[in-house]
N, C-alpha and C. Protein backbone atom coordinates (compact mmCIF):
# COMPACT_ATOMS: atom_id res chain seq x y z
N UNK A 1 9.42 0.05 -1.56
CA UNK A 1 8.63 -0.68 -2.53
C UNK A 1 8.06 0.26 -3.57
N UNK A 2 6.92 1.23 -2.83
CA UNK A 2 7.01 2.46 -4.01
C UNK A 2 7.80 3.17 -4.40
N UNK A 3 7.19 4.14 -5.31
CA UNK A 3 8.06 4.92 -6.15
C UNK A 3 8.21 6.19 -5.41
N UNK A 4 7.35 6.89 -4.94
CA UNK A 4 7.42 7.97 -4.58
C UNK A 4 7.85 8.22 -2.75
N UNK A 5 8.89 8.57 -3.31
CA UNK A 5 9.92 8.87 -1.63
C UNK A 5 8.65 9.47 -0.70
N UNK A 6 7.61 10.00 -0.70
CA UNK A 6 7.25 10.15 0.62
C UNK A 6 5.84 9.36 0.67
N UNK A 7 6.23 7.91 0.52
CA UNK A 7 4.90 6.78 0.06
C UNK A 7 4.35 6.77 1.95
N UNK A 8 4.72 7.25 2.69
CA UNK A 8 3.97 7.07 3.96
C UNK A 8 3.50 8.28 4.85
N UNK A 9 3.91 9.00 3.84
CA UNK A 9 3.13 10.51 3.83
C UNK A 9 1.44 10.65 3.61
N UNK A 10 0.64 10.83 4.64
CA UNK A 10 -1.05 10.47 4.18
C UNK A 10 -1.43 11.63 3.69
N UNK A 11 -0.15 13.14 3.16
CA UNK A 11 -1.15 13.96 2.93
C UNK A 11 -0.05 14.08 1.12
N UNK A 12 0.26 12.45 0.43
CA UNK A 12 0.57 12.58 -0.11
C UNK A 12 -0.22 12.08 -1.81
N UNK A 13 -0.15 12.75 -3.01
CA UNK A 13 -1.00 13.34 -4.11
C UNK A 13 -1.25 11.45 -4.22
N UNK A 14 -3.00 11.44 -4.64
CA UNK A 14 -3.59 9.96 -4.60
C UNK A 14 -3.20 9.36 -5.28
N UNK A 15 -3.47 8.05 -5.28
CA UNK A 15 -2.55 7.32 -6.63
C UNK A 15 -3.61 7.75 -8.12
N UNK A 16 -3.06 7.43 -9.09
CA UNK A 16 -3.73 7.54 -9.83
C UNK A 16 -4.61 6.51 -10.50
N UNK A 17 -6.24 7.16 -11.11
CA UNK A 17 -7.05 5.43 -11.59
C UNK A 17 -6.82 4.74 -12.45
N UNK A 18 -6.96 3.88 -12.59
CA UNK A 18 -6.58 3.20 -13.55
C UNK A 18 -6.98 1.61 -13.46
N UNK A 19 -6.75 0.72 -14.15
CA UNK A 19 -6.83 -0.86 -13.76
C UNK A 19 -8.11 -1.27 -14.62
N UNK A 20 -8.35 -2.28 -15.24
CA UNK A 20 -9.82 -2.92 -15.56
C UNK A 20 -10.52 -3.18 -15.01
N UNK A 21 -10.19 -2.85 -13.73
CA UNK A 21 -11.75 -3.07 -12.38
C UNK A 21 -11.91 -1.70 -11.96
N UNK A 22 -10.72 -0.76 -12.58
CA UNK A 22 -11.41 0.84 -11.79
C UNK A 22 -10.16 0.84 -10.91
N UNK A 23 -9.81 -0.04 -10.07
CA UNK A 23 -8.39 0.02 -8.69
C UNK A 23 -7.90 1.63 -8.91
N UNK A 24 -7.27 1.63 -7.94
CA UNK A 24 -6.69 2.91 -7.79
C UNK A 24 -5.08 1.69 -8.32
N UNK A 25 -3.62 2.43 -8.85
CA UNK A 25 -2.95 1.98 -9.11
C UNK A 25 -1.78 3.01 -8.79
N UNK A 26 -0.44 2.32 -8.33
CA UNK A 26 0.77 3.12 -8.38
C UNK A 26 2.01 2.16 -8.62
N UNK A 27 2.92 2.62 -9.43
CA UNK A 27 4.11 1.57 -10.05
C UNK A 27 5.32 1.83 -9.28
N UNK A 28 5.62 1.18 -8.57
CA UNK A 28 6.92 0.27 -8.03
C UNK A 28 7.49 -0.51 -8.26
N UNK A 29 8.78 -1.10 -7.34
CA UNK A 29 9.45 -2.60 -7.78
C UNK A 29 8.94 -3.31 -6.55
N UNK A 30 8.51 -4.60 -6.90
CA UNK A 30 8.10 -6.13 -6.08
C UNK A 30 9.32 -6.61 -5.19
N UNK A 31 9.09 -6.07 -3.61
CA UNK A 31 10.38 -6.71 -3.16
C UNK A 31 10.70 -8.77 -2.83
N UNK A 32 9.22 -9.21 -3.61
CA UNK A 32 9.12 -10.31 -3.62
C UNK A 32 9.66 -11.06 -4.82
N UNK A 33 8.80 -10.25 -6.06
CA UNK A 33 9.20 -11.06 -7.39
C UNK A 33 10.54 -10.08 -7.66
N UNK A 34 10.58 -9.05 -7.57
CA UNK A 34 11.58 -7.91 -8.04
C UNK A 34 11.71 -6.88 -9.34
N UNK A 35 10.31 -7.38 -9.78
CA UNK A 35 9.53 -6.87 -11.14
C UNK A 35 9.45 -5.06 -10.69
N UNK A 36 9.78 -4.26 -12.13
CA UNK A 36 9.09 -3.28 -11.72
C UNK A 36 7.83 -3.09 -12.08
N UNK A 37 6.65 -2.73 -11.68
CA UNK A 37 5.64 -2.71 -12.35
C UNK A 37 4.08 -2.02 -11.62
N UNK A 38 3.17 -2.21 -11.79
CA UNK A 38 1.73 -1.87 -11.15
C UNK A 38 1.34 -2.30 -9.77
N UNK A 39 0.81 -1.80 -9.00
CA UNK A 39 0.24 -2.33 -7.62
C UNK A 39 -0.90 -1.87 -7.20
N UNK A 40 -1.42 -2.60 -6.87
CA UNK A 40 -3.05 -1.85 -7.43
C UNK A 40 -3.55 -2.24 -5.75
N UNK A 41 -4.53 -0.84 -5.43
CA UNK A 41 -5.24 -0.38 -4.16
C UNK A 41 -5.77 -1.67 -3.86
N UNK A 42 -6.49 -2.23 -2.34
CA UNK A 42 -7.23 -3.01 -2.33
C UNK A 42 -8.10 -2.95 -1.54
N UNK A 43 -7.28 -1.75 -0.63
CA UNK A 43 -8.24 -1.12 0.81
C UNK A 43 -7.17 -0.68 1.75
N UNK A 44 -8.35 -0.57 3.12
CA UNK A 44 -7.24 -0.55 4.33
C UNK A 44 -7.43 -1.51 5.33
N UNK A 45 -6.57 -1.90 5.71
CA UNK A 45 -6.85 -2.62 6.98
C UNK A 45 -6.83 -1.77 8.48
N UNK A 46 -7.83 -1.91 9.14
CA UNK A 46 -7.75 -1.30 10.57
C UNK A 46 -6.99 -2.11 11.64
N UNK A 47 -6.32 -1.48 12.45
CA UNK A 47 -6.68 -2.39 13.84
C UNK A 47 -6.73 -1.26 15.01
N UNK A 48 -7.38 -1.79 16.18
CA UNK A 48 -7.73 -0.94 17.08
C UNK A 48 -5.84 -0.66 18.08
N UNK A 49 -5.74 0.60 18.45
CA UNK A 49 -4.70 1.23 18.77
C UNK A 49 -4.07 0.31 19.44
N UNK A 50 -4.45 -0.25 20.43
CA UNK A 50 -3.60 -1.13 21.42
C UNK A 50 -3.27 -1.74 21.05
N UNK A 51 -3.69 -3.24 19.74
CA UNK A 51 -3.04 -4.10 19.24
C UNK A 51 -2.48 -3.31 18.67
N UNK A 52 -2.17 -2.08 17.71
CA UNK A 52 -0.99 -2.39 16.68
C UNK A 52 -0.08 -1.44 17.52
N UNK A 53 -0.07 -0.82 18.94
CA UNK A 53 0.96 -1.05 19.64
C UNK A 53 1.74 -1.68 20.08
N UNK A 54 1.01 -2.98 20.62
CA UNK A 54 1.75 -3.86 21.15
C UNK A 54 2.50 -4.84 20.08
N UNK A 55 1.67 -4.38 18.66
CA UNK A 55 2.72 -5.26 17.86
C UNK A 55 3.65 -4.09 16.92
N UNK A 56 3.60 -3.17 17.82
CA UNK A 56 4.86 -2.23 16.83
C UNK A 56 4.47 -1.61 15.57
N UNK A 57 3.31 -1.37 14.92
CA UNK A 57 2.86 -0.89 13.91
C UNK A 57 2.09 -0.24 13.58
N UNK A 58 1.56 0.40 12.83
CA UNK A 58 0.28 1.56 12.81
C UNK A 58 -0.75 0.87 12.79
N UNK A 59 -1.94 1.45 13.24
CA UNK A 59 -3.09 0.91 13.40
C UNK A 59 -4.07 1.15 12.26
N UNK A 60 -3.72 2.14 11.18
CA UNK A 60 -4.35 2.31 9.22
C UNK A 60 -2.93 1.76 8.63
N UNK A 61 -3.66 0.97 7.71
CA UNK A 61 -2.64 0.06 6.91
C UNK A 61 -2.99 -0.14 5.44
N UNK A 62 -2.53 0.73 4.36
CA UNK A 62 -3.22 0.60 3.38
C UNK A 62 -3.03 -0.98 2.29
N UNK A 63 -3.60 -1.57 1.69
CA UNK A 63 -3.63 -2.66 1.14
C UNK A 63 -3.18 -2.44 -0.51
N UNK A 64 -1.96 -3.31 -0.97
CA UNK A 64 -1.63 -2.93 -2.08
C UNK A 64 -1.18 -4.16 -2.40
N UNK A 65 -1.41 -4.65 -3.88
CA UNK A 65 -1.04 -6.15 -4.48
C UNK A 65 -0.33 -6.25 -5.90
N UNK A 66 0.87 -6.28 -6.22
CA UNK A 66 1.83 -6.45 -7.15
C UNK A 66 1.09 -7.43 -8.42
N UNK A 67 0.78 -6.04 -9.37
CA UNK A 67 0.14 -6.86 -10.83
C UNK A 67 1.02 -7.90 -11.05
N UNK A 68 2.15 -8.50 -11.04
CA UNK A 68 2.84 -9.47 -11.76
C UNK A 68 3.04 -10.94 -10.64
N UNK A 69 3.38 -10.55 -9.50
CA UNK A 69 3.14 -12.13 -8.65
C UNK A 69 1.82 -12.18 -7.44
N UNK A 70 1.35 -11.36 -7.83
CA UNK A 70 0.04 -10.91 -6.99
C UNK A 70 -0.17 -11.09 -5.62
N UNK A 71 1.70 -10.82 -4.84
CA UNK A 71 1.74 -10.62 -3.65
C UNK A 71 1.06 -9.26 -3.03
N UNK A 72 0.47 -9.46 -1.52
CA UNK A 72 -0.12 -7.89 -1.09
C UNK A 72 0.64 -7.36 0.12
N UNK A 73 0.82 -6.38 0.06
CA UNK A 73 1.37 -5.50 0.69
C UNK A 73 0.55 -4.72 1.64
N UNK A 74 1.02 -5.04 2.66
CA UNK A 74 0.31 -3.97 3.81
C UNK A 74 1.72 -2.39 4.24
N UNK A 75 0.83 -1.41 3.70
CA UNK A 75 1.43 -0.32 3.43
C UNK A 75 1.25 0.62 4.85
N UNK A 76 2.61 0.79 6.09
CA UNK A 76 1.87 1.45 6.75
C UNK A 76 1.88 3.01 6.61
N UNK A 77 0.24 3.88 7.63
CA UNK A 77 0.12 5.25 7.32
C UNK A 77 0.48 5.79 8.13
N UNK A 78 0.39 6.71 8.10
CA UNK A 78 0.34 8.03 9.57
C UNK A 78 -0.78 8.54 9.79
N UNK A 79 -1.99 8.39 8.96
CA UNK A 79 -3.69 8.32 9.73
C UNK A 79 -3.80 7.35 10.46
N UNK A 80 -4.46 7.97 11.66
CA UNK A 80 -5.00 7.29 12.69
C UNK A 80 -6.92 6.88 12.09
């Protein structure tokens, strides 16, 4: 979805600021709409270790939402 080949790398350079609310922002293509364009920070989501074991996924999940169909993306990390 992002641009930068090591997007699940947590010790990788921050996105940069930007946006009319301040967002942190980074440009990709929408694997929903298929737009290339902006995706702007929204947070992280937690979950405690055991659930996102048992459901196969990391337990830091960063939150990201496609400026053009304003789908969000749960981005996973490698911080615990």
């Amino acid at each position: 979805m992002l641009d930068t080949p090591n997007h699940s790398n947590p010790n990788r350079p921050s996105p940069q600021p930007g946006g009319a609310n301040g967002n942190l922002v980074r440009w990709g293509v929408c694997p929903t709409c298929g737009v290339e364009g902006l995706f702007h920070f929204h947070g992280e989501q937690r979950w405690p270790e055991r659930v996102a074991d048992k459901l196969g996924m990391k337990p830091l999940m960063h939150l990201w939402t496609c400026d053009t169909c304003h789908t969000t993306f749960a981005e996973p990390t490698d911080t615990p």
